[in-house]
N, C-alpha and C. Protein backbone atom coordinates (compact mmCIF):
# COMPACT_ATOMS: atom_id res chain seq x y z
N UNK A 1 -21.17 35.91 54.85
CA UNK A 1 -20.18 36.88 55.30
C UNK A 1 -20.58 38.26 54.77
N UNK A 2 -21.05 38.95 55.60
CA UNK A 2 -21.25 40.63 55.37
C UNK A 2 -20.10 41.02 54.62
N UNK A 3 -20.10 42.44 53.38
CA UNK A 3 -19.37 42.96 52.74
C UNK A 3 -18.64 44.03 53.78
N UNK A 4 -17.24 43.76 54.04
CA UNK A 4 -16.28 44.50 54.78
C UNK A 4 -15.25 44.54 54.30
N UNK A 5 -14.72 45.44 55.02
CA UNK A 5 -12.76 46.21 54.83
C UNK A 5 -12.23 46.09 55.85
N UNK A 6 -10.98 45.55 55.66
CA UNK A 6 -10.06 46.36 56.69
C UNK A 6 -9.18 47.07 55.96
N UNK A 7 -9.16 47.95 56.74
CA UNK A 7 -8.16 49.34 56.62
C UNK A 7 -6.96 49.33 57.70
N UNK A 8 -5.51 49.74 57.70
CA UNK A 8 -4.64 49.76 58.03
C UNK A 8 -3.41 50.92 57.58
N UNK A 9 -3.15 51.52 58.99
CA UNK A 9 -2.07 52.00 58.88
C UNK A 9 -1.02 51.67 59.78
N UNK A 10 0.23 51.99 59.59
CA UNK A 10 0.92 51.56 60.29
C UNK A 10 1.11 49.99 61.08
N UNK A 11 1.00 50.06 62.38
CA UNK A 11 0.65 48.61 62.97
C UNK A 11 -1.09 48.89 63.37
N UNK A 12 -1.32 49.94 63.00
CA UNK A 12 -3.19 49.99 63.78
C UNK A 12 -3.63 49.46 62.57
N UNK A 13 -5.08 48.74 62.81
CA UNK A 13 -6.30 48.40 61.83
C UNK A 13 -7.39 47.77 62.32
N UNK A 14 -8.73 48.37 61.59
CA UNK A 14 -9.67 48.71 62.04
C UNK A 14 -10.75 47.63 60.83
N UNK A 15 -11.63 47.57 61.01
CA UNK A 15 -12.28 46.36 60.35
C UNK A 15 -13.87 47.25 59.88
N UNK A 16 -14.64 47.43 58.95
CA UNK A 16 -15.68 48.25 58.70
C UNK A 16 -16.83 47.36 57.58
N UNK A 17 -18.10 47.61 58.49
CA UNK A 17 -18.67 46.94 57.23
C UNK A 17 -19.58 47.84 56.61
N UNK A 18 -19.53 47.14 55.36
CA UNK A 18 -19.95 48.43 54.01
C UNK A 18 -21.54 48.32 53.86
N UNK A 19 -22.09 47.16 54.08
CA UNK A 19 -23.46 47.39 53.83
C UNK A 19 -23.97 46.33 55.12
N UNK A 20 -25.27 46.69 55.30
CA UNK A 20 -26.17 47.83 54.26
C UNK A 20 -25.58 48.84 54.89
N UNK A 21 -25.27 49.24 55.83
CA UNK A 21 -24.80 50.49 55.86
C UNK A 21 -23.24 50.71 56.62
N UNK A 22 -22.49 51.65 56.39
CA UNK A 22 -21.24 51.30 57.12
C UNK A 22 -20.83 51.62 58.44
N UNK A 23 -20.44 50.90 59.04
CA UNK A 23 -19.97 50.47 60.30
C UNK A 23 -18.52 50.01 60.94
N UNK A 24 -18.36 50.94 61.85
CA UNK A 24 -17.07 50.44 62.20
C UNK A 24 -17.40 49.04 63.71
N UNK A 25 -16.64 48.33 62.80
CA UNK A 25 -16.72 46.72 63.67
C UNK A 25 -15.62 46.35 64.72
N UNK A 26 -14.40 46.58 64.48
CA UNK A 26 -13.46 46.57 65.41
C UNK A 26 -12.04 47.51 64.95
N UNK A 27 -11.96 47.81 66.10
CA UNK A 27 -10.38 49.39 65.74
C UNK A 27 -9.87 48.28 66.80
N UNK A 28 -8.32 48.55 66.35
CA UNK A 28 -7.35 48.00 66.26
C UNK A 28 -5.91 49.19 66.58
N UNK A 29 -6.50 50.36 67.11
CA UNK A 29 -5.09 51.24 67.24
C UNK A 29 -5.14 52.68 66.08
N UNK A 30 -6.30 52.73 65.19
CA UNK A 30 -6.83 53.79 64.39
C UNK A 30 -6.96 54.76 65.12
N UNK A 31 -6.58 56.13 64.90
CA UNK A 31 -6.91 57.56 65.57
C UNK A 31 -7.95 57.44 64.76
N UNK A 32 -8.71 58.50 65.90
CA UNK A 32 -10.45 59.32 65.52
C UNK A 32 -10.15 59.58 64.19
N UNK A 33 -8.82 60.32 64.10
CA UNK A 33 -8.95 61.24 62.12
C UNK A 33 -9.16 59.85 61.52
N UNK A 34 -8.09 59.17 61.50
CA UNK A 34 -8.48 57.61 60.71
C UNK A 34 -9.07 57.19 60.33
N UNK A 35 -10.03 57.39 61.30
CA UNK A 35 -11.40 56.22 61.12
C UNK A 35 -12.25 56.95 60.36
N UNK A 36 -12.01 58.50 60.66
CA UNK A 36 -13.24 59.77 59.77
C UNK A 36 -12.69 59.59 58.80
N UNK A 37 -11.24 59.57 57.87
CA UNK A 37 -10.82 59.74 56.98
C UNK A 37 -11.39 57.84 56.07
N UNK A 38 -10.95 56.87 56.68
CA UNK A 38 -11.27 55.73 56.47
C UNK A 38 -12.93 55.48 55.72
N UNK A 39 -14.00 56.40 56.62
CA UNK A 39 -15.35 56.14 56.77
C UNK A 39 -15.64 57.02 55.37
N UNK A 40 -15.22 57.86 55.04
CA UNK A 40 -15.23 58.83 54.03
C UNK A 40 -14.84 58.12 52.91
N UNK A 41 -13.90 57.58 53.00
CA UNK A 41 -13.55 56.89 51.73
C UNK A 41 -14.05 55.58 51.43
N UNK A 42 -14.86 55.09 52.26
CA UNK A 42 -15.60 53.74 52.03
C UNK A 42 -16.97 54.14 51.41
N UNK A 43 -17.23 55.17 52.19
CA UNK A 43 -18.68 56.19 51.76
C UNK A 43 -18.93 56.48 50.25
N UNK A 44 -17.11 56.86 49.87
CA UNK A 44 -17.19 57.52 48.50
C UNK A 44 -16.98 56.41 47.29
N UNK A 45 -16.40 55.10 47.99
CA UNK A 45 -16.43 53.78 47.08
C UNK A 45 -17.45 53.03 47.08
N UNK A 46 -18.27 53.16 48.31
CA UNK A 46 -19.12 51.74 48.35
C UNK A 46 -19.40 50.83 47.22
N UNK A 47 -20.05 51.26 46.56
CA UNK A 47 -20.79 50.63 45.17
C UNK A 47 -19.43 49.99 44.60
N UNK A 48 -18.47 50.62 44.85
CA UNK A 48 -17.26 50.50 43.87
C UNK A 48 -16.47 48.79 44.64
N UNK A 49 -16.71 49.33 46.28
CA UNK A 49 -16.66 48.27 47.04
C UNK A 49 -17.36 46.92 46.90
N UNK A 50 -18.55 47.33 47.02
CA UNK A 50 -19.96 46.10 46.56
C UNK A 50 -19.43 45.39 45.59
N UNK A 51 -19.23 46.03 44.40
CA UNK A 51 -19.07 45.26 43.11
C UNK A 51 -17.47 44.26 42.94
N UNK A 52 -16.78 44.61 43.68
CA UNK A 52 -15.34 43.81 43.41
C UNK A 52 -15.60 42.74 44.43
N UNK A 53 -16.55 43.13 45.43
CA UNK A 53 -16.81 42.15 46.99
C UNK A 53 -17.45 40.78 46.03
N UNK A 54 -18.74 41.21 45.16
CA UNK A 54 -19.47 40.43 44.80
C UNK A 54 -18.96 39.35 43.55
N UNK A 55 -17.64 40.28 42.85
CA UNK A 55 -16.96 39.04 41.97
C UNK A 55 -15.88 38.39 42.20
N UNK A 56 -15.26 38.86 43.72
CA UNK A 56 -14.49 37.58 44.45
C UNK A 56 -15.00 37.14 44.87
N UNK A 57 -16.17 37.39 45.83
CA UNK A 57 -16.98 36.31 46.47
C UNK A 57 -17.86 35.25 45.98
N UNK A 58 -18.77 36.10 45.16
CA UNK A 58 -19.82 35.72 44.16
C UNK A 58 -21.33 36.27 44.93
N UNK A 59 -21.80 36.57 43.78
CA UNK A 59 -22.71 37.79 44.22
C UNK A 59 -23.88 37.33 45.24
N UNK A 60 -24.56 38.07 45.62
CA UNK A 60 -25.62 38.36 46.46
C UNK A 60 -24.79 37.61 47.82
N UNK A 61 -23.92 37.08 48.38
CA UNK A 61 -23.02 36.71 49.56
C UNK A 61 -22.97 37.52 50.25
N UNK A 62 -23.37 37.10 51.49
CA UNK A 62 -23.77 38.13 52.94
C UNK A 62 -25.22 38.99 52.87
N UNK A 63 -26.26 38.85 52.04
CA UNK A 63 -27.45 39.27 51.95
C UNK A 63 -28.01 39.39 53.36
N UNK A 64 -28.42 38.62 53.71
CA UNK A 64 -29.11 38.05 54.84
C UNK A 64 -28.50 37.75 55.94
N UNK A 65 -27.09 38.04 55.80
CA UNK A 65 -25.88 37.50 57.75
C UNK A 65 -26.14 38.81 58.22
N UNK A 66 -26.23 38.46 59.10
CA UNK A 66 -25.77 39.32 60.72
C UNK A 66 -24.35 39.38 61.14
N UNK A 67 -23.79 40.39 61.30
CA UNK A 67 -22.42 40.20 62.05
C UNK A 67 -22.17 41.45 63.28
């Protein structure tokens, strides 16, 4: 399983994956600002992202998937 987010406001949400690089995977009702504001802040966590992904999951998980 690739390292991803979903993000949510309201009833919209949008699904993004963080590595290797980030990507928006499916919107769900997100305005354009959203998703810029969303993409920015995944940008500015990643690593921060990576590392909490890798000690619920257990590390190196999603190396090698495709999604």
């Amino acid at each position: 399983m690739p390292i991803h987010v979903h993000v949510s406001s309201g009833d919209a949400e949008a699904k993004f994956r963080v590595e290797p690089t980030i990507e928006l995977i499916e919107n769900f009702g997100l305005k354009p600002r959203e998703i810029r504001q969303a993409l920015m802040a995944i940008e500015e966590n990643k690593e921060v992202i990576a590392a909490r992904w890798n000690e619920y999951f257990g590390k190196n998980i999603g190396d090698n998937d495709n999604y």
